[in-house]
N, C-alpha and C. Protein backbone atom coordinates (compact mmCIF):
# COMPACT_ATOMS: atom_id res chain seq x y z
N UNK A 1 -11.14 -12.85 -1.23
CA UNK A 1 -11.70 -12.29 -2.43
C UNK A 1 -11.89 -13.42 -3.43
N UNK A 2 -13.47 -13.41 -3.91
CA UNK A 2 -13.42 -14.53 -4.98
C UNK A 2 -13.14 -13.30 -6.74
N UNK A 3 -12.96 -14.73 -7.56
CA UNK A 3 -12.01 -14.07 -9.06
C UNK A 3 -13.58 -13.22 -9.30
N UNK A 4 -14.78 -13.82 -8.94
CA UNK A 4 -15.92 -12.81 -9.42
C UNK A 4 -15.88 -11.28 -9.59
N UNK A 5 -15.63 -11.29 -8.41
CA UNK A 5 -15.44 -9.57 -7.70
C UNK A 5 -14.88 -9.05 -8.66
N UNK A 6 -13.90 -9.22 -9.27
CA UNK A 6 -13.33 -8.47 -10.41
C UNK A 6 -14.44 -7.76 -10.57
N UNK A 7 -15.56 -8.61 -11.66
CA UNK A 7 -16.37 -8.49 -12.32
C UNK A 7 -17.38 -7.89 -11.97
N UNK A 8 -17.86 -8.19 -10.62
CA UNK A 8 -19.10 -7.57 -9.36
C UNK A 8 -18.46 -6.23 -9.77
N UNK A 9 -17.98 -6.12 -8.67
CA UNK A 9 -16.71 -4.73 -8.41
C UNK A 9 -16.34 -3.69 -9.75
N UNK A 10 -16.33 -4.39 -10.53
CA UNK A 10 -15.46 -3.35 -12.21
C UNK A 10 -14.42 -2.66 -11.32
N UNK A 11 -13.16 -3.83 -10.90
CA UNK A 11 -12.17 -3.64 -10.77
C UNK A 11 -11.34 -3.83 -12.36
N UNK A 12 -10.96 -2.88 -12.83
CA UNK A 12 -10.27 -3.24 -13.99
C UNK A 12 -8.73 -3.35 -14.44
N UNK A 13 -8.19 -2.74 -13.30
CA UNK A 13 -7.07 -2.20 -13.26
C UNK A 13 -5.92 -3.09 -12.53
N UNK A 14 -6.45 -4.01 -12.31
CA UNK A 14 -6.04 -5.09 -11.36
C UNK A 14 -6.90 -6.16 -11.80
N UNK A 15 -5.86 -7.25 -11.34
CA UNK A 15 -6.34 -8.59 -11.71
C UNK A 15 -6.60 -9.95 -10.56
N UNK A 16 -6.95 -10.80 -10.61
CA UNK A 16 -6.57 -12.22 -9.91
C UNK A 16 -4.76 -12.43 -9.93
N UNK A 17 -4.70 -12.23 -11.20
CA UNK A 17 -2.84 -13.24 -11.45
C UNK A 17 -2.43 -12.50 -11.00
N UNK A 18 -2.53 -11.01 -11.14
CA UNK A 18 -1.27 -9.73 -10.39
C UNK A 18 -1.07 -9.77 -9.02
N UNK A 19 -2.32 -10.29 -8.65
CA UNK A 19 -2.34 -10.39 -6.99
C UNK A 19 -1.42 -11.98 -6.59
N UNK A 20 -1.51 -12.97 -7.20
CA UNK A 20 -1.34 -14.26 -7.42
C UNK A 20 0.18 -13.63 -7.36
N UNK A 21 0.72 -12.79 -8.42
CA UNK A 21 2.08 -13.02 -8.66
C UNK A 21 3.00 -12.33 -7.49
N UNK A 22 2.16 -11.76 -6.76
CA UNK A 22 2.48 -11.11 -5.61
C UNK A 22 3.04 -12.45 -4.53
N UNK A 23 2.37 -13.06 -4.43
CA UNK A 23 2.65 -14.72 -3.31
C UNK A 23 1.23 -14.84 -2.26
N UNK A 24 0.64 -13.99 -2.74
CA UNK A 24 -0.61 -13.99 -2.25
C UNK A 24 -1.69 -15.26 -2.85
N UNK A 25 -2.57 -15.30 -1.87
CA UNK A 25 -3.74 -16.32 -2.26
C UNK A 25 -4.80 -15.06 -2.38
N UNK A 26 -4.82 -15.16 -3.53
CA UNK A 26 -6.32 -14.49 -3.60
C UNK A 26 -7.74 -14.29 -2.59
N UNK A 27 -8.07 -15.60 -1.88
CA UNK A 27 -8.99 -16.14 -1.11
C UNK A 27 -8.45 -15.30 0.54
N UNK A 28 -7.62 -14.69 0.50
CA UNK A 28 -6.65 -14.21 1.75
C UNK A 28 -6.83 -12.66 2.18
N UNK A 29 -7.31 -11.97 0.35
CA UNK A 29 -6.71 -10.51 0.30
C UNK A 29 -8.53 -10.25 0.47
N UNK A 30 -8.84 -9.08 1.76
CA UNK A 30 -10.66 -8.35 1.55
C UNK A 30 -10.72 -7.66 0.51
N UNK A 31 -11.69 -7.78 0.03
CA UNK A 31 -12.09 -7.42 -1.40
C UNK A 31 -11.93 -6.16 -1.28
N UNK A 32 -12.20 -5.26 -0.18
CA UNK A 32 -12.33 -3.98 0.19
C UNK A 32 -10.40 -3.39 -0.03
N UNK A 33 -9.50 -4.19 -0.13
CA UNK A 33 -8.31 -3.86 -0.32
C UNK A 33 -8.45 -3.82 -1.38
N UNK A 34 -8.87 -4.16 -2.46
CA UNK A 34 -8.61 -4.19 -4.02
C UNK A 34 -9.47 -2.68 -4.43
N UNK A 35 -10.69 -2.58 -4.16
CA UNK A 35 -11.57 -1.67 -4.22
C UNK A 35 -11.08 -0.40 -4.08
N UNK A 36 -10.22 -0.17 -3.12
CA UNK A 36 -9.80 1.02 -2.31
C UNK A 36 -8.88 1.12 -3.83
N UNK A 37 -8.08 0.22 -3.82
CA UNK A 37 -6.94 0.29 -4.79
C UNK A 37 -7.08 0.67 -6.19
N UNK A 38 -8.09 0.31 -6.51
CA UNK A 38 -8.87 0.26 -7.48
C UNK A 38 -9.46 2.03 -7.58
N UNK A 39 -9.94 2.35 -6.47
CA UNK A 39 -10.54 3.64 -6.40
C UNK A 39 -9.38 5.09 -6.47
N UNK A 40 -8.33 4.20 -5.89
CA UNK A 40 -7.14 5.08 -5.80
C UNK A 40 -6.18 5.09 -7.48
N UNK A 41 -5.84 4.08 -7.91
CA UNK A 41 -5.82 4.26 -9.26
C UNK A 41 -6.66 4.89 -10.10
N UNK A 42 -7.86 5.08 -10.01
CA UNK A 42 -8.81 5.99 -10.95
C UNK A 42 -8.51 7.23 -10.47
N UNK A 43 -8.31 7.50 -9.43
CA UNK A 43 -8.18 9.36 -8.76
C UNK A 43 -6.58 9.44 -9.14
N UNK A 44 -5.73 8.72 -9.47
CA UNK A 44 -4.34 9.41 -9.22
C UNK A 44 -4.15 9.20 -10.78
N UNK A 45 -4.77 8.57 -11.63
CA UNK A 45 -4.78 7.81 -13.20
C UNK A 45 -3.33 7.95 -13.21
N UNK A 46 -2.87 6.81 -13.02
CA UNK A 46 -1.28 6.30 -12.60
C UNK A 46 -1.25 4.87 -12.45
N UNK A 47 -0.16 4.04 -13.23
CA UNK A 47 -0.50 2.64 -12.92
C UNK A 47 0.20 2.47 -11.95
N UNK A 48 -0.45 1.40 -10.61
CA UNK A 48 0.53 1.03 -9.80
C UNK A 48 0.27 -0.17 -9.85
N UNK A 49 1.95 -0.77 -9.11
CA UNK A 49 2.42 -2.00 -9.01
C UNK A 49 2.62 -2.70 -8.06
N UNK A 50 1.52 -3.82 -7.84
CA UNK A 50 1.94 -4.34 -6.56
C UNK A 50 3.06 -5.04 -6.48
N UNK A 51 3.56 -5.11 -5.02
CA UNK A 51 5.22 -5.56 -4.83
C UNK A 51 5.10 -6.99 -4.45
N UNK A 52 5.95 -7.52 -4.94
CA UNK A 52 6.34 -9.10 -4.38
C UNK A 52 6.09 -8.87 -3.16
N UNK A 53 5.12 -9.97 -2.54
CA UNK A 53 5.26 -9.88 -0.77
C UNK A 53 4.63 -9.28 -0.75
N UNK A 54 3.94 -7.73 -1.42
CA UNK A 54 3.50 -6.66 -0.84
C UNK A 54 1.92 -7.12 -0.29
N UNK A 55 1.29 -7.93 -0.20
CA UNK A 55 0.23 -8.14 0.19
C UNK A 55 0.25 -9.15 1.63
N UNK A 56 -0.47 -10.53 1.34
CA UNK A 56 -0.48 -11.37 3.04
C UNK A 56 0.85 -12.00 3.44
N UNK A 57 1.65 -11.90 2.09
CA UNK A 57 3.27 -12.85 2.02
C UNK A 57 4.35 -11.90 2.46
N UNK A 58 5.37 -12.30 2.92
CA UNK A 58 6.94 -11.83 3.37
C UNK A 58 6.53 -11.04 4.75
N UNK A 59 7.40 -10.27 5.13
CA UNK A 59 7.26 -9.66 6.56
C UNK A 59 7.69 -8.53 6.51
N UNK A 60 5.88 -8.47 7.79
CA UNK A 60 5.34 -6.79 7.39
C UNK A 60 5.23 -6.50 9.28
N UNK A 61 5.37 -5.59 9.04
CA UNK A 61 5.22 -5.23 10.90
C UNK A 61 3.63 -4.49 10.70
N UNK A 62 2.80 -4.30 9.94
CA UNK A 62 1.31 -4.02 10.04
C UNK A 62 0.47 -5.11 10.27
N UNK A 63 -0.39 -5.31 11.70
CA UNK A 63 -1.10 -6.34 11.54
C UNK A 63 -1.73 -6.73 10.33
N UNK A 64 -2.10 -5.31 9.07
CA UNK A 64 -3.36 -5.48 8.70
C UNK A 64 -2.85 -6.87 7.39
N UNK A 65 -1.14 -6.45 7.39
CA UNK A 65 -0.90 -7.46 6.03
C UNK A 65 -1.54 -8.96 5.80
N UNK A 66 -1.29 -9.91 6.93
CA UNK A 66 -1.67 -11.05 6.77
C UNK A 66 -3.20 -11.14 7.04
N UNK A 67 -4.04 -10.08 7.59
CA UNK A 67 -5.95 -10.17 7.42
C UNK A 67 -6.31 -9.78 5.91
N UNK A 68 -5.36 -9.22 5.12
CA UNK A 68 -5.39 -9.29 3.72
C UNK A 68 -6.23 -7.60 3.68
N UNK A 69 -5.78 -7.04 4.10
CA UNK A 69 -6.47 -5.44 4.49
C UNK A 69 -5.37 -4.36 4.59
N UNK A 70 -3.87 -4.78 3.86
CA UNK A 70 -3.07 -4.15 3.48
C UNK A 70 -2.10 -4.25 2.30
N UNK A 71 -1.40 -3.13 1.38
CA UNK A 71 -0.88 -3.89 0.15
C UNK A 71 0.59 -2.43 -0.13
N UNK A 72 1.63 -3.18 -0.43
CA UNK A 72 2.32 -2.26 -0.58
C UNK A 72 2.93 -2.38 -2.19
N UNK A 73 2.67 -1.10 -2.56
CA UNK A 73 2.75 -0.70 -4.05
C UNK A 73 4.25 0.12 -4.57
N UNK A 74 4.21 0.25 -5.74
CA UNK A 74 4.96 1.11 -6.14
C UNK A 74 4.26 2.14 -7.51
N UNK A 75 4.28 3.33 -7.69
CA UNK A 75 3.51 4.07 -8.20
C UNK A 75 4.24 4.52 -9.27
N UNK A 76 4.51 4.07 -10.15
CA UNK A 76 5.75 5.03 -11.40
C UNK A 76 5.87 6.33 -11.10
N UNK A 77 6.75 7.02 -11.30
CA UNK A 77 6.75 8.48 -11.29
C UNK A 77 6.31 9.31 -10.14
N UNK A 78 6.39 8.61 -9.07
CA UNK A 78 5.67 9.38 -7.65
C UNK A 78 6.81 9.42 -6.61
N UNK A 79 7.01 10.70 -5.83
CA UNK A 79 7.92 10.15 -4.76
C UNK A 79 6.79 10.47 -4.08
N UNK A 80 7.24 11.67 -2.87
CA UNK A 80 6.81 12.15 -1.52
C UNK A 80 5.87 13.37 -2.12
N UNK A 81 4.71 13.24 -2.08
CA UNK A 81 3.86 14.00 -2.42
C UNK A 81 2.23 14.14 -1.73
N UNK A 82 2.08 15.04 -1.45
CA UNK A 82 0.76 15.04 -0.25
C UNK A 82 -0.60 14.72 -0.80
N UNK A 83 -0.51 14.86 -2.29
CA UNK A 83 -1.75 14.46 -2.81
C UNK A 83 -2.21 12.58 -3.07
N UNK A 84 -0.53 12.04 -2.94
CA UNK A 84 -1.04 10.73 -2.56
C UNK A 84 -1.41 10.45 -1.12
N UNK A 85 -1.64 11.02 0.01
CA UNK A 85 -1.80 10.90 0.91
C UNK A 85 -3.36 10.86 0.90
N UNK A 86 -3.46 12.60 0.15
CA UNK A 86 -5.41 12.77 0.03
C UNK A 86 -5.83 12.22 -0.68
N UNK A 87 -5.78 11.10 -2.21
CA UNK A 87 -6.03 10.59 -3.00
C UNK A 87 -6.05 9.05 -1.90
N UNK A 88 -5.30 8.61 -1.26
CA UNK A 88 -5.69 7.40 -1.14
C UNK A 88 -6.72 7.31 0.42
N UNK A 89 -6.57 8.66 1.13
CA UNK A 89 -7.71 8.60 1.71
C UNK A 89 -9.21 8.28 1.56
N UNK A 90 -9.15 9.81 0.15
CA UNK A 90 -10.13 9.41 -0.45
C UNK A 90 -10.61 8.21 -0.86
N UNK A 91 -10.15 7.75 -1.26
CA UNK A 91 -10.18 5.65 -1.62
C UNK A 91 -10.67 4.92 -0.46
N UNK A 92 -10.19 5.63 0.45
CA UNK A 92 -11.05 4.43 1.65
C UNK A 92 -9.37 3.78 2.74
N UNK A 93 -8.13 4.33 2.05
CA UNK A 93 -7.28 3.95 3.06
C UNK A 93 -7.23 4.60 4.08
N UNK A 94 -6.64 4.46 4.95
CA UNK A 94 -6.66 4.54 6.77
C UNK A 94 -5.12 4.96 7.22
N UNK A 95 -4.40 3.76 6.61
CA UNK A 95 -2.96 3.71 7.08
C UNK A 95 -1.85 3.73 5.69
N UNK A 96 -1.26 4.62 5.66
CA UNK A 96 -0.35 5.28 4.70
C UNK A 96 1.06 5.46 5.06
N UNK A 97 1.98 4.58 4.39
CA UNK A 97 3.30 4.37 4.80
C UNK A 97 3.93 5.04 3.23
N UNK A 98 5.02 5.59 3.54
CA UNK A 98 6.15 5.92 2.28
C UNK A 98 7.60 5.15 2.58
N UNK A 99 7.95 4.72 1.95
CA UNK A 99 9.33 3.98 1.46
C UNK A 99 10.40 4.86 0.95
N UNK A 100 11.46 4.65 1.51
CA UNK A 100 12.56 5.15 0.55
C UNK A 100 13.62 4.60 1.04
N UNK A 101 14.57 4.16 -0.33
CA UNK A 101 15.80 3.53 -0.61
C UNK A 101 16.38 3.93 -1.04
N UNK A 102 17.39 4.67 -0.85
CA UNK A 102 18.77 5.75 -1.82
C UNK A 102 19.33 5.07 -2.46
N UNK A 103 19.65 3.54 -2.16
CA UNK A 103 20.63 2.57 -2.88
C UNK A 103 19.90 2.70 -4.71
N UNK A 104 18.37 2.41 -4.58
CA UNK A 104 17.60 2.82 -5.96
C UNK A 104 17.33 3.62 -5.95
N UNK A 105 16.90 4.46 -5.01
CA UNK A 105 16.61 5.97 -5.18
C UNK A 105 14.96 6.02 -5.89
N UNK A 106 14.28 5.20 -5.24
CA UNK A 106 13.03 4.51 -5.45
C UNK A 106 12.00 5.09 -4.26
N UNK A 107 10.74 5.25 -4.24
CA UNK A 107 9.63 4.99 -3.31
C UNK A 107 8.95 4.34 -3.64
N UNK A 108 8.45 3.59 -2.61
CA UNK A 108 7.50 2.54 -2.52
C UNK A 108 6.79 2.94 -1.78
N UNK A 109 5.23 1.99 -1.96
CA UNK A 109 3.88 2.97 -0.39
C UNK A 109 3.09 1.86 0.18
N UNK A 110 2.77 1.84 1.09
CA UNK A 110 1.97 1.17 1.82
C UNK A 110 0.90 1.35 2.12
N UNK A 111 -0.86 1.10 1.76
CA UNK A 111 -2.01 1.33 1.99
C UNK A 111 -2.67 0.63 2.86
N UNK A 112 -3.47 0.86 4.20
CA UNK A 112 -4.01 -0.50 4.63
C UNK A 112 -5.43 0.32 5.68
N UNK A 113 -6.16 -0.82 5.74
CA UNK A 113 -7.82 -0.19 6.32
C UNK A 113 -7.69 -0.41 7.43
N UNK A 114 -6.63 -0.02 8.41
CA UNK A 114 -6.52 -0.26 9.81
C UNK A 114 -6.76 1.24 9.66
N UNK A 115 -6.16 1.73 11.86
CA UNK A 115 -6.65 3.14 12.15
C UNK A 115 -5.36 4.33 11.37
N UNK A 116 -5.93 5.52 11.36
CA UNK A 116 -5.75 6.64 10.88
C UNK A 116 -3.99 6.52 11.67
N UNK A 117 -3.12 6.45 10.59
CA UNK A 117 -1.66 6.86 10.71
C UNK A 117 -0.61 6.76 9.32
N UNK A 118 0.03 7.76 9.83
CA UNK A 118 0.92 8.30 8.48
C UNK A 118 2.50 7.83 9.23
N UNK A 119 3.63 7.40 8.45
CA UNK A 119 4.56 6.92 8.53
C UNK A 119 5.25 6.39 7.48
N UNK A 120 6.75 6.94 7.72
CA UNK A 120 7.95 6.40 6.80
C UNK A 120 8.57 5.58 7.18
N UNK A 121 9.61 5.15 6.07
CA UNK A 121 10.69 4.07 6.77
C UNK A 121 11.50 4.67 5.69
N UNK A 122 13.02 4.34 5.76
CA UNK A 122 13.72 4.76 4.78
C UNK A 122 15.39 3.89 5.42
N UNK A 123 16.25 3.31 3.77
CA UNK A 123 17.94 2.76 3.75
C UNK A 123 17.86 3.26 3.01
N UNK A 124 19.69 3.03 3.17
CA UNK A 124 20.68 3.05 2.18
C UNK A 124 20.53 2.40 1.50
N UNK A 125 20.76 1.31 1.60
CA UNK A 125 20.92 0.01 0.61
C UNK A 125 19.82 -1.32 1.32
N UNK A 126 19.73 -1.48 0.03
CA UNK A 126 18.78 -2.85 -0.26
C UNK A 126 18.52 -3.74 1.09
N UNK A 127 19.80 -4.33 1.82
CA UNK A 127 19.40 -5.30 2.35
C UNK A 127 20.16 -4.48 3.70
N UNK A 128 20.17 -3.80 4.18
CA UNK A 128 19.64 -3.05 5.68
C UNK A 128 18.22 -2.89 6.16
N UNK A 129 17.87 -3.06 7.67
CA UNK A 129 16.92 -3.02 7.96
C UNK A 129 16.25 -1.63 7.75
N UNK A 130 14.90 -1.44 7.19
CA UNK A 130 14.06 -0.01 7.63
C UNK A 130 14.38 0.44 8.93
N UNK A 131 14.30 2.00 8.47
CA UNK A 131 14.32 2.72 9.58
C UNK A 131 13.28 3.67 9.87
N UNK A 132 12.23 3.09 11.23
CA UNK A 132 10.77 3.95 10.70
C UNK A 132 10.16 5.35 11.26
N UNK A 133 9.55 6.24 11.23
CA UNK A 133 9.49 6.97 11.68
C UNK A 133 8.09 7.20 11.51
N UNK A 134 7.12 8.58 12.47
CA UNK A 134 6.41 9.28 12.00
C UNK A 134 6.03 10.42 11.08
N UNK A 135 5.09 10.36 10.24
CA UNK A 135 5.25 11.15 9.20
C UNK A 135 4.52 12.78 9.99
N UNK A 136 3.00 12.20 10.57
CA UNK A 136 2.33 13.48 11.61
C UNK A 136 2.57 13.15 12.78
N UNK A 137 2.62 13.70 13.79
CA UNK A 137 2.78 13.41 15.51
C UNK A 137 1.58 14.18 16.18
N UNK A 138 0.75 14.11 17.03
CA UNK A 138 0.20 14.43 17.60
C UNK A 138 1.13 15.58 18.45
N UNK A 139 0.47 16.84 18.22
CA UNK A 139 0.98 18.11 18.91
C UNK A 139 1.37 17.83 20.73
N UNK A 140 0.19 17.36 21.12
CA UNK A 140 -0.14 16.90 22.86
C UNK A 140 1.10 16.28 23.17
N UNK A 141 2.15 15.37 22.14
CA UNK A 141 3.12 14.69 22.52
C UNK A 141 4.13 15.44 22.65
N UNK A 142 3.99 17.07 22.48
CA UNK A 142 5.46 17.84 22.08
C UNK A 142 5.13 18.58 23.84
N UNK A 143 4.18 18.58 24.49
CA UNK A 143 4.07 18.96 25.72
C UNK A 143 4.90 18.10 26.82
């Protein structure tokens, strides 16, 4: 993504440095990740926050993180709710992860333009590994 796009785009809601302060290179993240994000903040009118790491930096078990086609946020005031699911579809995401940590008692989310899948992870505390699961299962698998 060049700093233009902001401007192309009327991404407003997001910046170059926010992404920067993430550990990301700007030049790393598809513009089409910001856009989506961008589109999904206007439908949910909610500020979200991207997470340290949450973009091409720290370690992500989604290919899409390091092609710069995934970003994991935190949404003020949101836990587990189905309309962020249809709100960031609408936006153009694909792959939709939810977070949860009892130690903060926090959710965090994961957006990314890979294929169609829903999934959690959820600790206790801070520095235990995720534990991940499916959020929908394909019915055919219960045969």
């Amino acid at each position: 993504m060049e700093r233009m796009e902001f401007v192309t785009y009327d991404i407003k809601n997001f910046s170059p440095k926010e992404i920067e302060n993430t550990g990301a290179k700007l030049k790393d993240i598809k513009a089409d990740t910001i856009l989506c994000l961008q589109r999904l903040r206007t439908l949910i009118s909610r500020k979200i926050i991207l997470l340290k790491n949450g973009l091409t930096t720290g370690i992500h078990t989604a290919k899409e993180h390091p092609e710069g086609r995934a970003v994991d946020v935190f949404i003020g005031g949101v836990g587990i709710d189905c309309s962020i699911i249809y709100h960031a579809l609408q936006a153009g995401f694909r792959g939709i992860g939810f977070y949860y940590c009892s130690e903060t008692d926090l959710y965090s989310f994961h957006f990314d333009l890979g294929e169609i899948r829903f999934w959690g992870a959820a600790k206790n505390k801070k520095d235990e590994p995720w534990k991940y699961f499916t959020l929908l299962k394909d019915p055919k698998e219960y045969l």
